[in-house]
N, C-alpha and C. Protein backbone atom coordinates (compact mmCIF):
# COMPACT_ATOMS: atom_id res chain seq x y z
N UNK A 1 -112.01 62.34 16.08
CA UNK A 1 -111.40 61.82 17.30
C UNK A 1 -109.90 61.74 17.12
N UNK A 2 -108.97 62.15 18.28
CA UNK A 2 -107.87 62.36 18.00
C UNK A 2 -107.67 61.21 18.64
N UNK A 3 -106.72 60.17 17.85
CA UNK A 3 -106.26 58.66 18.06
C UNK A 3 -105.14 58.74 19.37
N UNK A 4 -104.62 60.04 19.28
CA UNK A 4 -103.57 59.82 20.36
C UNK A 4 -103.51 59.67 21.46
N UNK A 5 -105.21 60.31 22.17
CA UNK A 5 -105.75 60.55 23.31
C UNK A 5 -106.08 58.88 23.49
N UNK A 6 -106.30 57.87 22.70
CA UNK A 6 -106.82 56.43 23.25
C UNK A 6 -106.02 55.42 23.20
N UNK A 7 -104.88 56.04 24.18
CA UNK A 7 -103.71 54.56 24.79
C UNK A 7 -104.60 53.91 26.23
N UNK A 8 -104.72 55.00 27.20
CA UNK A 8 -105.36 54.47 28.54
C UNK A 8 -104.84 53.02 28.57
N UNK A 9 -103.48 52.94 28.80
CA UNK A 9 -102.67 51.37 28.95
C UNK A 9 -103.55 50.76 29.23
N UNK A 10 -103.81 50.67 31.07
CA UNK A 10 -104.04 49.42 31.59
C UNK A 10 -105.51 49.08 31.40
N UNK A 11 -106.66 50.38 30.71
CA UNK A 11 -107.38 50.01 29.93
C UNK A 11 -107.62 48.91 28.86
N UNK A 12 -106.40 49.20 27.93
CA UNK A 12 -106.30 48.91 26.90
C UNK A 12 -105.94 47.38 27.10
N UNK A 13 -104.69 47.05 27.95
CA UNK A 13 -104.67 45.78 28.03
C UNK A 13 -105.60 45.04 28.69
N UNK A 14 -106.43 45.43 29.47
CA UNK A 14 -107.01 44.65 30.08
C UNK A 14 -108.19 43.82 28.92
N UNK A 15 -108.62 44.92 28.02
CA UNK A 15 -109.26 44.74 27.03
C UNK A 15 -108.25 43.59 25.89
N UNK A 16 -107.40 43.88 25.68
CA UNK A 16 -106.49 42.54 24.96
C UNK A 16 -106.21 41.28 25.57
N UNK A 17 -106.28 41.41 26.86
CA UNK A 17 -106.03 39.73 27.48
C UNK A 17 -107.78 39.62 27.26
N UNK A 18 -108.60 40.46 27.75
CA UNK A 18 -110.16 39.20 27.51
C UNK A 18 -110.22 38.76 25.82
N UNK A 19 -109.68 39.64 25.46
CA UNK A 19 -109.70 38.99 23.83
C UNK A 19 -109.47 38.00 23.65
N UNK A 20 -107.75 37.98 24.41
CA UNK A 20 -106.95 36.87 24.05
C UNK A 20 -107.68 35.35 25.15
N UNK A 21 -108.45 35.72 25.87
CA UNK A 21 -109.03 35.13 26.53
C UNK A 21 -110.06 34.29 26.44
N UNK A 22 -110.60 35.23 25.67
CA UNK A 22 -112.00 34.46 24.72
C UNK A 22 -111.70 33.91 23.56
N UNK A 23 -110.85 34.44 22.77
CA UNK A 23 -110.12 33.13 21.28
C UNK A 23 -109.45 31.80 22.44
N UNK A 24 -109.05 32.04 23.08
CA UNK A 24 -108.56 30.76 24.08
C UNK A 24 -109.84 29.60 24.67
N UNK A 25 -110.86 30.31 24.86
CA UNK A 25 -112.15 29.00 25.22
C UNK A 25 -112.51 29.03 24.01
N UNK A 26 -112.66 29.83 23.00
CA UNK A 26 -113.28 29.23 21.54
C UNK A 26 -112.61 28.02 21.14
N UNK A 27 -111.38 28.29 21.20
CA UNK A 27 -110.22 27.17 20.91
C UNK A 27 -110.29 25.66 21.84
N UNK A 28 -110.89 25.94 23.07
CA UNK A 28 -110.69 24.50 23.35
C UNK A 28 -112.07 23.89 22.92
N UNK A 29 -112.70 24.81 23.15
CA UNK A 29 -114.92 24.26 22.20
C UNK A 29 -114.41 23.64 21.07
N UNK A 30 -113.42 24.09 20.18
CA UNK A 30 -113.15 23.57 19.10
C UNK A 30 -112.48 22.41 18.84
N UNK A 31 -111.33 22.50 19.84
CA UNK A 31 -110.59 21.08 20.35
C UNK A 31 -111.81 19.61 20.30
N UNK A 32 -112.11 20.02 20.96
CA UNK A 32 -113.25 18.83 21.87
C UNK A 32 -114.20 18.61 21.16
N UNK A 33 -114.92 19.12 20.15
CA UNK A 33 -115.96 19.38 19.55
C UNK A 33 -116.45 17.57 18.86
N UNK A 34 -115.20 17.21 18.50
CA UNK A 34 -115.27 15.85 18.15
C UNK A 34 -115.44 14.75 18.79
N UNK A 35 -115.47 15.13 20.16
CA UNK A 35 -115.32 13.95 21.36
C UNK A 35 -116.93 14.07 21.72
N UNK A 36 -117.23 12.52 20.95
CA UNK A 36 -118.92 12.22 21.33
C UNK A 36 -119.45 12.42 22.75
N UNK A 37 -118.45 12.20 23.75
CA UNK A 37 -118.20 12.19 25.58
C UNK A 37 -118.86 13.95 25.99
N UNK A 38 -118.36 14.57 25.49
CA UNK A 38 -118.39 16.31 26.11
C UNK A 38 -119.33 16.81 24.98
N UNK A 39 -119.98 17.28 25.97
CA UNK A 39 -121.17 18.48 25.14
C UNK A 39 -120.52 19.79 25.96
N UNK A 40 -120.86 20.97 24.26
CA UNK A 40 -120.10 22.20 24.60
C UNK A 40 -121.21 23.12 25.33
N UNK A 41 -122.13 22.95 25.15
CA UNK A 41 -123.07 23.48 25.47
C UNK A 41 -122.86 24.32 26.75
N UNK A 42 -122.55 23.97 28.31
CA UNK A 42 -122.24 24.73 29.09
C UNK A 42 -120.85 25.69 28.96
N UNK A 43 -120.06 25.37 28.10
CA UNK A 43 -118.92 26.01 27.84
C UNK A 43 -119.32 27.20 27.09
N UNK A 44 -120.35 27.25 26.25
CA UNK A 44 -120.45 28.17 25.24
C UNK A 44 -121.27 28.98 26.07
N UNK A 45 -121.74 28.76 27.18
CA UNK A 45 -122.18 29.64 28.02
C UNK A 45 -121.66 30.85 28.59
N UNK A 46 -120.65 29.76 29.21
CA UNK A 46 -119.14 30.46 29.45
C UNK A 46 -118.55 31.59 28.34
N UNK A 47 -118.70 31.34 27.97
CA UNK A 47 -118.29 32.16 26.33
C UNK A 47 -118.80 32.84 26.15
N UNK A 48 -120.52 33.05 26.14
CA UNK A 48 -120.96 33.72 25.82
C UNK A 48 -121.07 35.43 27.21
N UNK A 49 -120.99 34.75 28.53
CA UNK A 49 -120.37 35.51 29.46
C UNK A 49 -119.55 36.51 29.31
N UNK A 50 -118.63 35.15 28.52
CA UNK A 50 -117.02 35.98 28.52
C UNK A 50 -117.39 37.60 27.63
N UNK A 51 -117.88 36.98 26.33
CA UNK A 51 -118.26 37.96 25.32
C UNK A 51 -118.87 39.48 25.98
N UNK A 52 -120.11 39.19 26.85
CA UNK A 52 -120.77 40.15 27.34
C UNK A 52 -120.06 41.04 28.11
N UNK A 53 -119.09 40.42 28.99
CA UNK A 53 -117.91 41.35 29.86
C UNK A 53 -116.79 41.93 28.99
N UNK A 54 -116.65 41.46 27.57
CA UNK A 54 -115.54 42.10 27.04
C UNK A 54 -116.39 43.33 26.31
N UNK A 55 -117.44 43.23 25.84
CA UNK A 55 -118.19 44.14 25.11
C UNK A 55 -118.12 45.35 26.07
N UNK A 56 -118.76 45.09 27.48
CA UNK A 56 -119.04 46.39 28.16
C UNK A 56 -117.62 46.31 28.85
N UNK A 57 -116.71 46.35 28.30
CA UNK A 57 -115.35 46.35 28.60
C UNK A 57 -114.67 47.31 27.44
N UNK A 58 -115.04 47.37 26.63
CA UNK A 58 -114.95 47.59 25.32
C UNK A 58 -115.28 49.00 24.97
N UNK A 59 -116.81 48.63 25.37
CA UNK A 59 -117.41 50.18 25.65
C UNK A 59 -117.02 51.43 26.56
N UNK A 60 -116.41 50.98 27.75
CA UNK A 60 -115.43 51.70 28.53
C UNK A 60 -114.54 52.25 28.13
N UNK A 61 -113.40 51.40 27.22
CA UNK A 61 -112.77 51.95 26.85
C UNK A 61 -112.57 53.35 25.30
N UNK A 62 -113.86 52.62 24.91
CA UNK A 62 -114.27 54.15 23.76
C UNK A 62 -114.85 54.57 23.87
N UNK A 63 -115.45 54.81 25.16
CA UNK A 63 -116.32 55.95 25.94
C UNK A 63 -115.42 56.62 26.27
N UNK A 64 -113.93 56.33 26.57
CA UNK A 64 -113.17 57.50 26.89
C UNK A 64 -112.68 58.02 25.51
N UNK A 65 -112.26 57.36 25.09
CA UNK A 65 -111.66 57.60 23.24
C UNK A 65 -112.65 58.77 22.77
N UNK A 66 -114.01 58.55 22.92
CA UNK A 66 -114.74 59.12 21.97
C UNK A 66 -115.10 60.63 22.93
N UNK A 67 -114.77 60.39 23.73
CA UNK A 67 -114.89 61.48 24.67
C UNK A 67 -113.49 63.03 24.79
N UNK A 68 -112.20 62.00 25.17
CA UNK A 68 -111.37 62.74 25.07
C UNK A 68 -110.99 63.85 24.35
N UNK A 69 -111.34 64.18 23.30
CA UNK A 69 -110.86 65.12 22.66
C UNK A 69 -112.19 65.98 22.17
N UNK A 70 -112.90 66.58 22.82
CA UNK A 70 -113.96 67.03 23.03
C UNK A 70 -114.05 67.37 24.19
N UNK A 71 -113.82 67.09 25.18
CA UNK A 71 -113.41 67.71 27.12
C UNK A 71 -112.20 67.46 27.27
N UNK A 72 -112.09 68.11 28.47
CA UNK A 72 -111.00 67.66 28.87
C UNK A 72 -111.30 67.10 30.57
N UNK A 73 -112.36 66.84 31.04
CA UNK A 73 -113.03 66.46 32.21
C UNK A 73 -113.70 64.83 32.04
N UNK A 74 -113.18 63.96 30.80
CA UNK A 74 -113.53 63.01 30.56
C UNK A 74 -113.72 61.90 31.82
N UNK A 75 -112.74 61.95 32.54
CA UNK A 75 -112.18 61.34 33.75
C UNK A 75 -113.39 61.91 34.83
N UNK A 76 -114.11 63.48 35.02
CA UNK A 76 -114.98 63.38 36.17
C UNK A 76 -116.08 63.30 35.75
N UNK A 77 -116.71 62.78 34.34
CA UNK A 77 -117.99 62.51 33.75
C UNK A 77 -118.13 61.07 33.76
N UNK A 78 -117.01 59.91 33.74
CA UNK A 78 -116.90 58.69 34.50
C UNK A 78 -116.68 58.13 35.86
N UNK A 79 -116.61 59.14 36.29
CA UNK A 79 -116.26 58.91 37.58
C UNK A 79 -117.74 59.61 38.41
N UNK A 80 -118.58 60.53 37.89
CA UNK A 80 -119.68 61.00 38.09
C UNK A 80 -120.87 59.34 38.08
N UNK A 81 -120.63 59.33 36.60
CA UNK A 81 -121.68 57.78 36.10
C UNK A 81 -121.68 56.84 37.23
N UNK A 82 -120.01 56.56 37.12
CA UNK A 82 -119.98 55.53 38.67
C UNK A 82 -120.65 56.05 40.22
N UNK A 83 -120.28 56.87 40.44
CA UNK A 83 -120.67 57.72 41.66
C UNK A 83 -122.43 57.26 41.30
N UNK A 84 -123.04 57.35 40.57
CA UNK A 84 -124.32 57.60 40.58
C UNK A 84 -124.97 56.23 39.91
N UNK A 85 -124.30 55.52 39.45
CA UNK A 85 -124.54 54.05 39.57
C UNK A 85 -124.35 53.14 40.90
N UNK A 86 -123.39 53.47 41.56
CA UNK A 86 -123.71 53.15 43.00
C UNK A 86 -124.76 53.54 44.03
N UNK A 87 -125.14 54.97 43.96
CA UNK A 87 -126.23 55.19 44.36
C UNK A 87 -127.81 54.78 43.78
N UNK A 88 -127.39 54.29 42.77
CA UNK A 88 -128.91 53.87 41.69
C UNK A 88 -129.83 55.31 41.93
N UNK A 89 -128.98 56.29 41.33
CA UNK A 89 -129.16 58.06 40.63
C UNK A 89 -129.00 57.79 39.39
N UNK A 90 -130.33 58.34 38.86
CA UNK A 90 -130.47 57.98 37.34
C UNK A 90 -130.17 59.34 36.97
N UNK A 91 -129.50 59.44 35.63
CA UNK A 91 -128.60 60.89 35.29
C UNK A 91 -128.82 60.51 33.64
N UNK A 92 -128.53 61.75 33.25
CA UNK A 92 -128.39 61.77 31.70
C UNK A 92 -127.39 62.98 31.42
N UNK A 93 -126.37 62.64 31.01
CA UNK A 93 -125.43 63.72 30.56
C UNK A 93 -125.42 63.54 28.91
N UNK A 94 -125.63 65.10 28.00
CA UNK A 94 -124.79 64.97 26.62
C UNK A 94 -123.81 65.58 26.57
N UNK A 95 -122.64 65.09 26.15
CA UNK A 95 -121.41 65.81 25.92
C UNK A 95 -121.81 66.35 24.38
N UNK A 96 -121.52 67.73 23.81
CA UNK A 96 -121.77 68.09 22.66
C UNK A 96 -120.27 67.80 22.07
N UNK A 97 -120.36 67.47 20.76
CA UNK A 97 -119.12 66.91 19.83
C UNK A 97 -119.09 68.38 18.95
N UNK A 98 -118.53 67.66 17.85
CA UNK A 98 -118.65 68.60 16.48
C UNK A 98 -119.96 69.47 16.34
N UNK A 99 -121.36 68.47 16.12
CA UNK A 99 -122.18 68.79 15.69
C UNK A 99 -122.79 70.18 16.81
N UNK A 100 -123.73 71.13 16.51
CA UNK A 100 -124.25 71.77 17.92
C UNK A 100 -125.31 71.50 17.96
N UNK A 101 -125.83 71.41 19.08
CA UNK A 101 -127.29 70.96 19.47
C UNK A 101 -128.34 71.82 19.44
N UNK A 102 -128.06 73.46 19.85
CA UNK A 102 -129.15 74.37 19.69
C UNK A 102 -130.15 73.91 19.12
N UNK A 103 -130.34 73.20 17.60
CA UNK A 103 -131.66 72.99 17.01
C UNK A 103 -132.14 71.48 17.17
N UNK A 104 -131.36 71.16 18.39
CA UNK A 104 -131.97 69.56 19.08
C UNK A 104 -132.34 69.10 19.90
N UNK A 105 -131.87 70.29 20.59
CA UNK A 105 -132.61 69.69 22.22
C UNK A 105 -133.76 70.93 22.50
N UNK A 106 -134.13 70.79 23.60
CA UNK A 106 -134.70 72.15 24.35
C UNK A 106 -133.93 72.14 25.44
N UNK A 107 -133.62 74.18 25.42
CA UNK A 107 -132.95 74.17 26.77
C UNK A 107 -133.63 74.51 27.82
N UNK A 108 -132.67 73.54 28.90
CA UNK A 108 -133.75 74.00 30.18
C UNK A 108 -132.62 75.34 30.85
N UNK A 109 -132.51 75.15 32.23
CA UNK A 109 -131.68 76.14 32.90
C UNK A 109 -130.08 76.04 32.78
N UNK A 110 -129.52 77.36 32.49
CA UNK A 110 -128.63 77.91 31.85
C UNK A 110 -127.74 77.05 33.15
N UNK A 111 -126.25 76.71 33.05
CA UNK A 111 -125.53 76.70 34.33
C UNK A 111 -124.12 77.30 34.10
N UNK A 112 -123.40 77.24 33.25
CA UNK A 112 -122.56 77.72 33.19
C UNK A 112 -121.33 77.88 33.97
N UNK A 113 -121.28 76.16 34.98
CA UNK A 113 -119.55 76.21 35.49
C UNK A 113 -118.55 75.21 35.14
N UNK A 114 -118.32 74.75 35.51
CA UNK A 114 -117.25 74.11 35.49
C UNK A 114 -117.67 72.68 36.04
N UNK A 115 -116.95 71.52 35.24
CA UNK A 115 -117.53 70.03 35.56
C UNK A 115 -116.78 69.92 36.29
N UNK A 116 -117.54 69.22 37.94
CA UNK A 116 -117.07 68.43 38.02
C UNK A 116 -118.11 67.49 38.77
N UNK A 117 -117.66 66.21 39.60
CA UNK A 117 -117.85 65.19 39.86
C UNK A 117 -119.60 65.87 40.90
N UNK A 118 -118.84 66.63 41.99
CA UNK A 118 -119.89 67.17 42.71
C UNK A 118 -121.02 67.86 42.83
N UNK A 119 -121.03 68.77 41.68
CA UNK A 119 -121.76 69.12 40.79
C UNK A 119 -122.99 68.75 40.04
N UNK A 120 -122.20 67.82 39.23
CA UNK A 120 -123.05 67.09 38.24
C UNK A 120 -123.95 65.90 39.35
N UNK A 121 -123.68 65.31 40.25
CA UNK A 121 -124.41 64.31 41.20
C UNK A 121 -125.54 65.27 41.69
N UNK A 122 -124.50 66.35 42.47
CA UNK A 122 -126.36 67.30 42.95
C UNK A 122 -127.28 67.76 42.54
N UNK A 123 -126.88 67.66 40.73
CA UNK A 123 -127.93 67.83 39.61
C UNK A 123 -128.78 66.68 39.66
N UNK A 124 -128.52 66.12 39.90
CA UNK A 124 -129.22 64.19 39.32
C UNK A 124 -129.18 63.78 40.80
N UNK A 125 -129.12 64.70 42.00
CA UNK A 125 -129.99 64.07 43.40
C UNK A 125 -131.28 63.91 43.40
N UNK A 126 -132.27 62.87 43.88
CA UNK A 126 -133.55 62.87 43.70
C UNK A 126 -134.16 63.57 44.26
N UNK A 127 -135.25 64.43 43.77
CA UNK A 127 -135.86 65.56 44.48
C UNK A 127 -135.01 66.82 44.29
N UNK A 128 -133.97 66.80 42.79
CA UNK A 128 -133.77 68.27 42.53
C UNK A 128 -134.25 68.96 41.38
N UNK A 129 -135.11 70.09 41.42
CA UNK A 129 -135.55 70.48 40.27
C UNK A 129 -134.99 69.84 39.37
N UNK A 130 -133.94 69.74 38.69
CA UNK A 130 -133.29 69.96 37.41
C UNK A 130 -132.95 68.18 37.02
N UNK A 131 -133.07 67.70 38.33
CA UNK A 131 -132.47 66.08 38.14
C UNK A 131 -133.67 64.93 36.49
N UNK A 132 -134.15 65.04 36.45
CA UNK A 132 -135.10 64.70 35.38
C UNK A 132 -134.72 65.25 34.04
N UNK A 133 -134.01 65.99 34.00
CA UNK A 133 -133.77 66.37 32.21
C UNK A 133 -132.17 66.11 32.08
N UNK A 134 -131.99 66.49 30.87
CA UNK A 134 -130.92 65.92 30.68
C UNK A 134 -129.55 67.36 30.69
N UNK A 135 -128.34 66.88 31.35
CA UNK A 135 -126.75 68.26 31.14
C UNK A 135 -126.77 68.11 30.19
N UNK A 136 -126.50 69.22 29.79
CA UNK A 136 -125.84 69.40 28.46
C UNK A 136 -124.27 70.07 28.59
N UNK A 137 -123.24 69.04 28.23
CA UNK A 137 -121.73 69.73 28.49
C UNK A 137 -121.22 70.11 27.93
N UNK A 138 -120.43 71.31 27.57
CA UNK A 138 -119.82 71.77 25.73
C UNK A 138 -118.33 72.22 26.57
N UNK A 139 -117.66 71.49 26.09
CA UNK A 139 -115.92 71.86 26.11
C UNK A 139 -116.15 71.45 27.71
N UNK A 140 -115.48 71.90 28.47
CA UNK A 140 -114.83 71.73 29.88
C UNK A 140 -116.21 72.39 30.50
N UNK A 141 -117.63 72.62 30.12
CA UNK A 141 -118.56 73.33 30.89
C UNK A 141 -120.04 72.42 31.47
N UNK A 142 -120.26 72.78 32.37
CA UNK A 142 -121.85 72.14 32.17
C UNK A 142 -122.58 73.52 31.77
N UNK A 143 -123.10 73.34 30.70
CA UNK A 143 -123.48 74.74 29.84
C UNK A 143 -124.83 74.33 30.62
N UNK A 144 -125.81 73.54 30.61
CA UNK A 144 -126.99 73.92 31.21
C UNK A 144 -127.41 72.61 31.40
N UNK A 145 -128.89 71.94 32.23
CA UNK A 145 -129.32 71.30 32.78
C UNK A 145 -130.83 71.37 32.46
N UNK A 146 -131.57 70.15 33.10
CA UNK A 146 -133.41 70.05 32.57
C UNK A 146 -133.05 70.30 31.29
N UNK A 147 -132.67 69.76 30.68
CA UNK A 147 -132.72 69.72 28.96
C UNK A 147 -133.23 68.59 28.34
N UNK A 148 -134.25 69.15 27.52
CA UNK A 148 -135.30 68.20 27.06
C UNK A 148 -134.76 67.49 25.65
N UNK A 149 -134.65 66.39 25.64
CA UNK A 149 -134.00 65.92 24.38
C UNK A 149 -134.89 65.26 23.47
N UNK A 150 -134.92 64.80 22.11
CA UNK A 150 -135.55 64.22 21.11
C UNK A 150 -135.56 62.42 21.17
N UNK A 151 -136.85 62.10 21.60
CA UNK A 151 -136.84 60.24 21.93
C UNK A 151 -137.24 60.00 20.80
N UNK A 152 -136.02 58.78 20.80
CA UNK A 152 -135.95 57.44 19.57
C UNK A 152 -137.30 56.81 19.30
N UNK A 153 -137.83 57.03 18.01
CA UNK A 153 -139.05 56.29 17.62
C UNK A 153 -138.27 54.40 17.37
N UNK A 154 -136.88 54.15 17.39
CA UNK A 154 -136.32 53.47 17.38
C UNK A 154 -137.12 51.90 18.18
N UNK A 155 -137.81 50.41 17.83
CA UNK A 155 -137.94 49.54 18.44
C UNK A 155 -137.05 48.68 18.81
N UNK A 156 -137.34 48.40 20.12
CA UNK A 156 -135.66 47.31 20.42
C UNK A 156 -136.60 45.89 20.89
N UNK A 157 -136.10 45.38 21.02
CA UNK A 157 -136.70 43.61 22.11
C UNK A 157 -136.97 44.56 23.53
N UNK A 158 -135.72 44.89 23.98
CA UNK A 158 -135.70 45.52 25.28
C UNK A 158 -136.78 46.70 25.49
N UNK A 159 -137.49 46.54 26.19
CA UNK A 159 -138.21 48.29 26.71
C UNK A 159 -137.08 48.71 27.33
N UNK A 160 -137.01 49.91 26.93
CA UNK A 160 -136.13 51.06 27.57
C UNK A 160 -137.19 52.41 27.68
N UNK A 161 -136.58 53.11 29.52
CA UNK A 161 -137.00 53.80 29.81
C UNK A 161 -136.96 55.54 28.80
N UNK A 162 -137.71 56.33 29.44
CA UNK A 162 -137.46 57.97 28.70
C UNK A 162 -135.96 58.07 29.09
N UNK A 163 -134.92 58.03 29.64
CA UNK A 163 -133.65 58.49 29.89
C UNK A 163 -133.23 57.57 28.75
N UNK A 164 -133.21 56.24 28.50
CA UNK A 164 -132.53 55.48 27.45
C UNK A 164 -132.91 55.99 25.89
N UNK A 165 -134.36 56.08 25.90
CA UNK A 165 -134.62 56.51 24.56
C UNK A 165 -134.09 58.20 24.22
N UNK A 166 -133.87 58.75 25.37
CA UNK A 166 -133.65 60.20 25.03
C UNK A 166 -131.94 60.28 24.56
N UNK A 167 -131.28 59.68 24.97
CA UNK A 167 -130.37 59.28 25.04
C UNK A 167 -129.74 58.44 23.52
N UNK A 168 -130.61 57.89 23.23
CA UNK A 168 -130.29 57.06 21.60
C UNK A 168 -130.37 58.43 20.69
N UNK A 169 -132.04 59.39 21.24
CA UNK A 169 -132.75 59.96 20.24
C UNK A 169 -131.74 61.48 19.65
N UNK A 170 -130.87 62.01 20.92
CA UNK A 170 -130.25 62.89 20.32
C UNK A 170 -128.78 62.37 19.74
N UNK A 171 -128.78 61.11 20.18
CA UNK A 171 -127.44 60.58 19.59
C UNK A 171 -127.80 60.50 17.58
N UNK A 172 -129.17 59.90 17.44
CA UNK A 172 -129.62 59.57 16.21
C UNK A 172 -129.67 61.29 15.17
N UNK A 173 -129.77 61.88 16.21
CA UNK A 173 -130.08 63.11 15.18
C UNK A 173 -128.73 64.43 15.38
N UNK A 174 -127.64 63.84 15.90
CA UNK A 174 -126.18 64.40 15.94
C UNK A 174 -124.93 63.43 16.42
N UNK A 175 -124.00 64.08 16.37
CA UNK A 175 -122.55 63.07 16.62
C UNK A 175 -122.42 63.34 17.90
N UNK A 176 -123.31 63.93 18.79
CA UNK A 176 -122.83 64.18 20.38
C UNK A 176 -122.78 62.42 20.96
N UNK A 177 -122.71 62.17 22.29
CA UNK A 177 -122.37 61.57 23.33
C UNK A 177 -123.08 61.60 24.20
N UNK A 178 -124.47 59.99 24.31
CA UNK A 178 -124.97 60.69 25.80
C UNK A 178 -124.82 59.34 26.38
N UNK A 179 -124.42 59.87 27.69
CA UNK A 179 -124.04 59.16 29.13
C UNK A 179 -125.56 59.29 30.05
N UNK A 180 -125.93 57.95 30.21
CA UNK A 180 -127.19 57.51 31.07
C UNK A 180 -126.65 56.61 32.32
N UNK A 181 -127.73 56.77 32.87
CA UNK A 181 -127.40 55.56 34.33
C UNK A 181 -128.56 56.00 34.68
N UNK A 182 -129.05 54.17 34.70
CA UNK A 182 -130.87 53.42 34.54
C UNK A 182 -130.73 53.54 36.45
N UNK A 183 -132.00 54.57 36.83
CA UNK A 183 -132.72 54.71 38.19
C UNK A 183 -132.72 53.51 38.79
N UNK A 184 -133.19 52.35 37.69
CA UNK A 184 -133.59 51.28 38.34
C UNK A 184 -132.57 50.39 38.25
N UNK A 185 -131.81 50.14 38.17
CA UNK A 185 -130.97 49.11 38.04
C UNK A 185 -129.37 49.45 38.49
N UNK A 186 -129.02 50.98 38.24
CA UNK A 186 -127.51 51.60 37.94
C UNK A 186 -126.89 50.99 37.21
N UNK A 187 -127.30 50.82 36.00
CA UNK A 187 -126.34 50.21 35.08
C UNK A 187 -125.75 51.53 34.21
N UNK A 188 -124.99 51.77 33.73
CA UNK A 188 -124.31 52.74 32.93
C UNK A 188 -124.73 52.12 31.08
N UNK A 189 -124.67 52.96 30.53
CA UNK A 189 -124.60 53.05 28.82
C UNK A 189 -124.50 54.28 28.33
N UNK A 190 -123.82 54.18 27.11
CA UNK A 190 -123.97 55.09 26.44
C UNK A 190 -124.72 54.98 25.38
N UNK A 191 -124.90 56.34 24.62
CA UNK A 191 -125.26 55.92 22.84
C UNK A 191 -124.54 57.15 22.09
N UNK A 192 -124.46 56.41 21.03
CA UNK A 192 -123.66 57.57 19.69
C UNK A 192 -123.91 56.67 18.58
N UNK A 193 -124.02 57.20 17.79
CA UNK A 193 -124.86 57.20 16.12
C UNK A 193 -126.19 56.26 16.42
N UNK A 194 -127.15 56.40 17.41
CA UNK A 194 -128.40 55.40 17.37
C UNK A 194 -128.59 54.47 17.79
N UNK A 195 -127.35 54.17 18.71
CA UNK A 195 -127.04 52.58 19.10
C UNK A 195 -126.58 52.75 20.75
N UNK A 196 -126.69 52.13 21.51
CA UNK A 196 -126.87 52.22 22.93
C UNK A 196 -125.97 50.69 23.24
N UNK A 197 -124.52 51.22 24.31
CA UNK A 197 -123.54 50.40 24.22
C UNK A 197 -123.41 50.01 26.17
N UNK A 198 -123.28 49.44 26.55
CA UNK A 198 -123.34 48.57 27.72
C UNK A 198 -122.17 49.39 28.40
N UNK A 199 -121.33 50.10 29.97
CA UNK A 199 -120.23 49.82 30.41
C UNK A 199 -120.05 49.39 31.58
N UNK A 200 -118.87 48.62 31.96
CA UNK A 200 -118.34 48.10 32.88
C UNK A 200 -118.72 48.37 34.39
N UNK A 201 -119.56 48.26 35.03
CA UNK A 201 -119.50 48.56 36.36
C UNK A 201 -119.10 47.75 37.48
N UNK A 202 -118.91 46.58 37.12
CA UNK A 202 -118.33 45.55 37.71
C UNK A 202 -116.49 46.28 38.62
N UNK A 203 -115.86 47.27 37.74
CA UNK A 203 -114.84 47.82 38.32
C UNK A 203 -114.29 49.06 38.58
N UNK A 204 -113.54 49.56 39.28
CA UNK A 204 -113.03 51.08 39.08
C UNK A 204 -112.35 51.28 37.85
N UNK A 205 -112.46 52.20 37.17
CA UNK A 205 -112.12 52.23 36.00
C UNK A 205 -110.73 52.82 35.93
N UNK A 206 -109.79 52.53 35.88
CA UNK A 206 -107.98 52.90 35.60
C UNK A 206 -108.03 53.59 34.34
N UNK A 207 -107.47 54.67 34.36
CA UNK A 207 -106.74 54.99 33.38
C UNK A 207 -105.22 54.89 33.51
């Protein structure tokens, strides 16, 4: 990952004030902690809130990091997720990294143009052949679509659907990038190295 590509300012700060935001209520829990009068208990609630919005705050922002320098369409593969988290269009995109996938996925149909926003949605409209498997994107392309990927024998607390586990499962067995958004809910996540990370939909995303 090339470090230079992950300033995204008003990203970035927005992500340093919740920081600085959340050491700021830790700090007064801590203040008070001695005063027999106040229980922290609803505060740490608060906190724990806070935490959950900075995480998938967090994740936003190195979803682009980890993205950037590997496309250069980073910007209409987030802006796709959103598009299709508003519609509650469940999608699965892998961006291929370093590693190549040939001996990881199965391919479905070849596509071979160019990403962008409009595109990739009419893939993942309901009721389109191809919407059920997963893009596969290499450099600036949607190289192909209906691509069958390798699910995580991985147990979580959470049940997660075939798009989430498919999604961990080729992350677990290469350094690619896959971008999901849950049918049922439109929530966005990603996963990379096996682990499945929360993002922001609460806002438009600035770069």
């Amino acid at each position: 990952m090339d470090s230079q590509n992950c300033d995204f300012s008003p990203m970035k700060q927005n992500l340093a004030d919740g920081i600085q935001h959340l050491i700021q209520l830790l700090q007064i829990n801590l203040n008070v902690l001695d005063n027999e009068n106040y229980c922290v208990l609803g505060s740490l609630e608060d906190v724990k809130e806070h935490l959950n919005s900075i995480e998938s705050m967090a994740a936003t922002f190195y979803l682009n990091c980890y993205l950037s320098s590997y496309t250069d369409t980073y910007e209409d593969l987030t802006a796709t997720a959103q598009h299709l988290s508003k519609r509650k269009h469940g999608g699965l995109i892998v961006i291929e990294r370093s590693d190549s996938l040939d001996n990881v996925i199965q391919e479905g149909t070849t596509i071979g143009a160019k990403v962008t926003p409009k595109l990739l949605e009419s893939i993942f409209y309901p009721g389109n052949p191809l919407h059920d498997g997963a893009v596969l994107i290499r450099g600036n392309e949607v190289y192909s679509a209906a691509n069958i990927l390798p699910l995580t024998k991985m147990i979580t607390e959470k049940k997660l659907g075939t798009r989430h586990r498919a999604a961990i499962g080729v992350s677990e067995q290469s350094d690619a990038l896959a971008l999901v958004v849950s049918e049922e809910t439109g929530k966005i996540s990603f996963a990379l190295n096996g682990k499945l990370y929360p993002i922001n939909t609460t806002q438009q995303i600035v770069f």
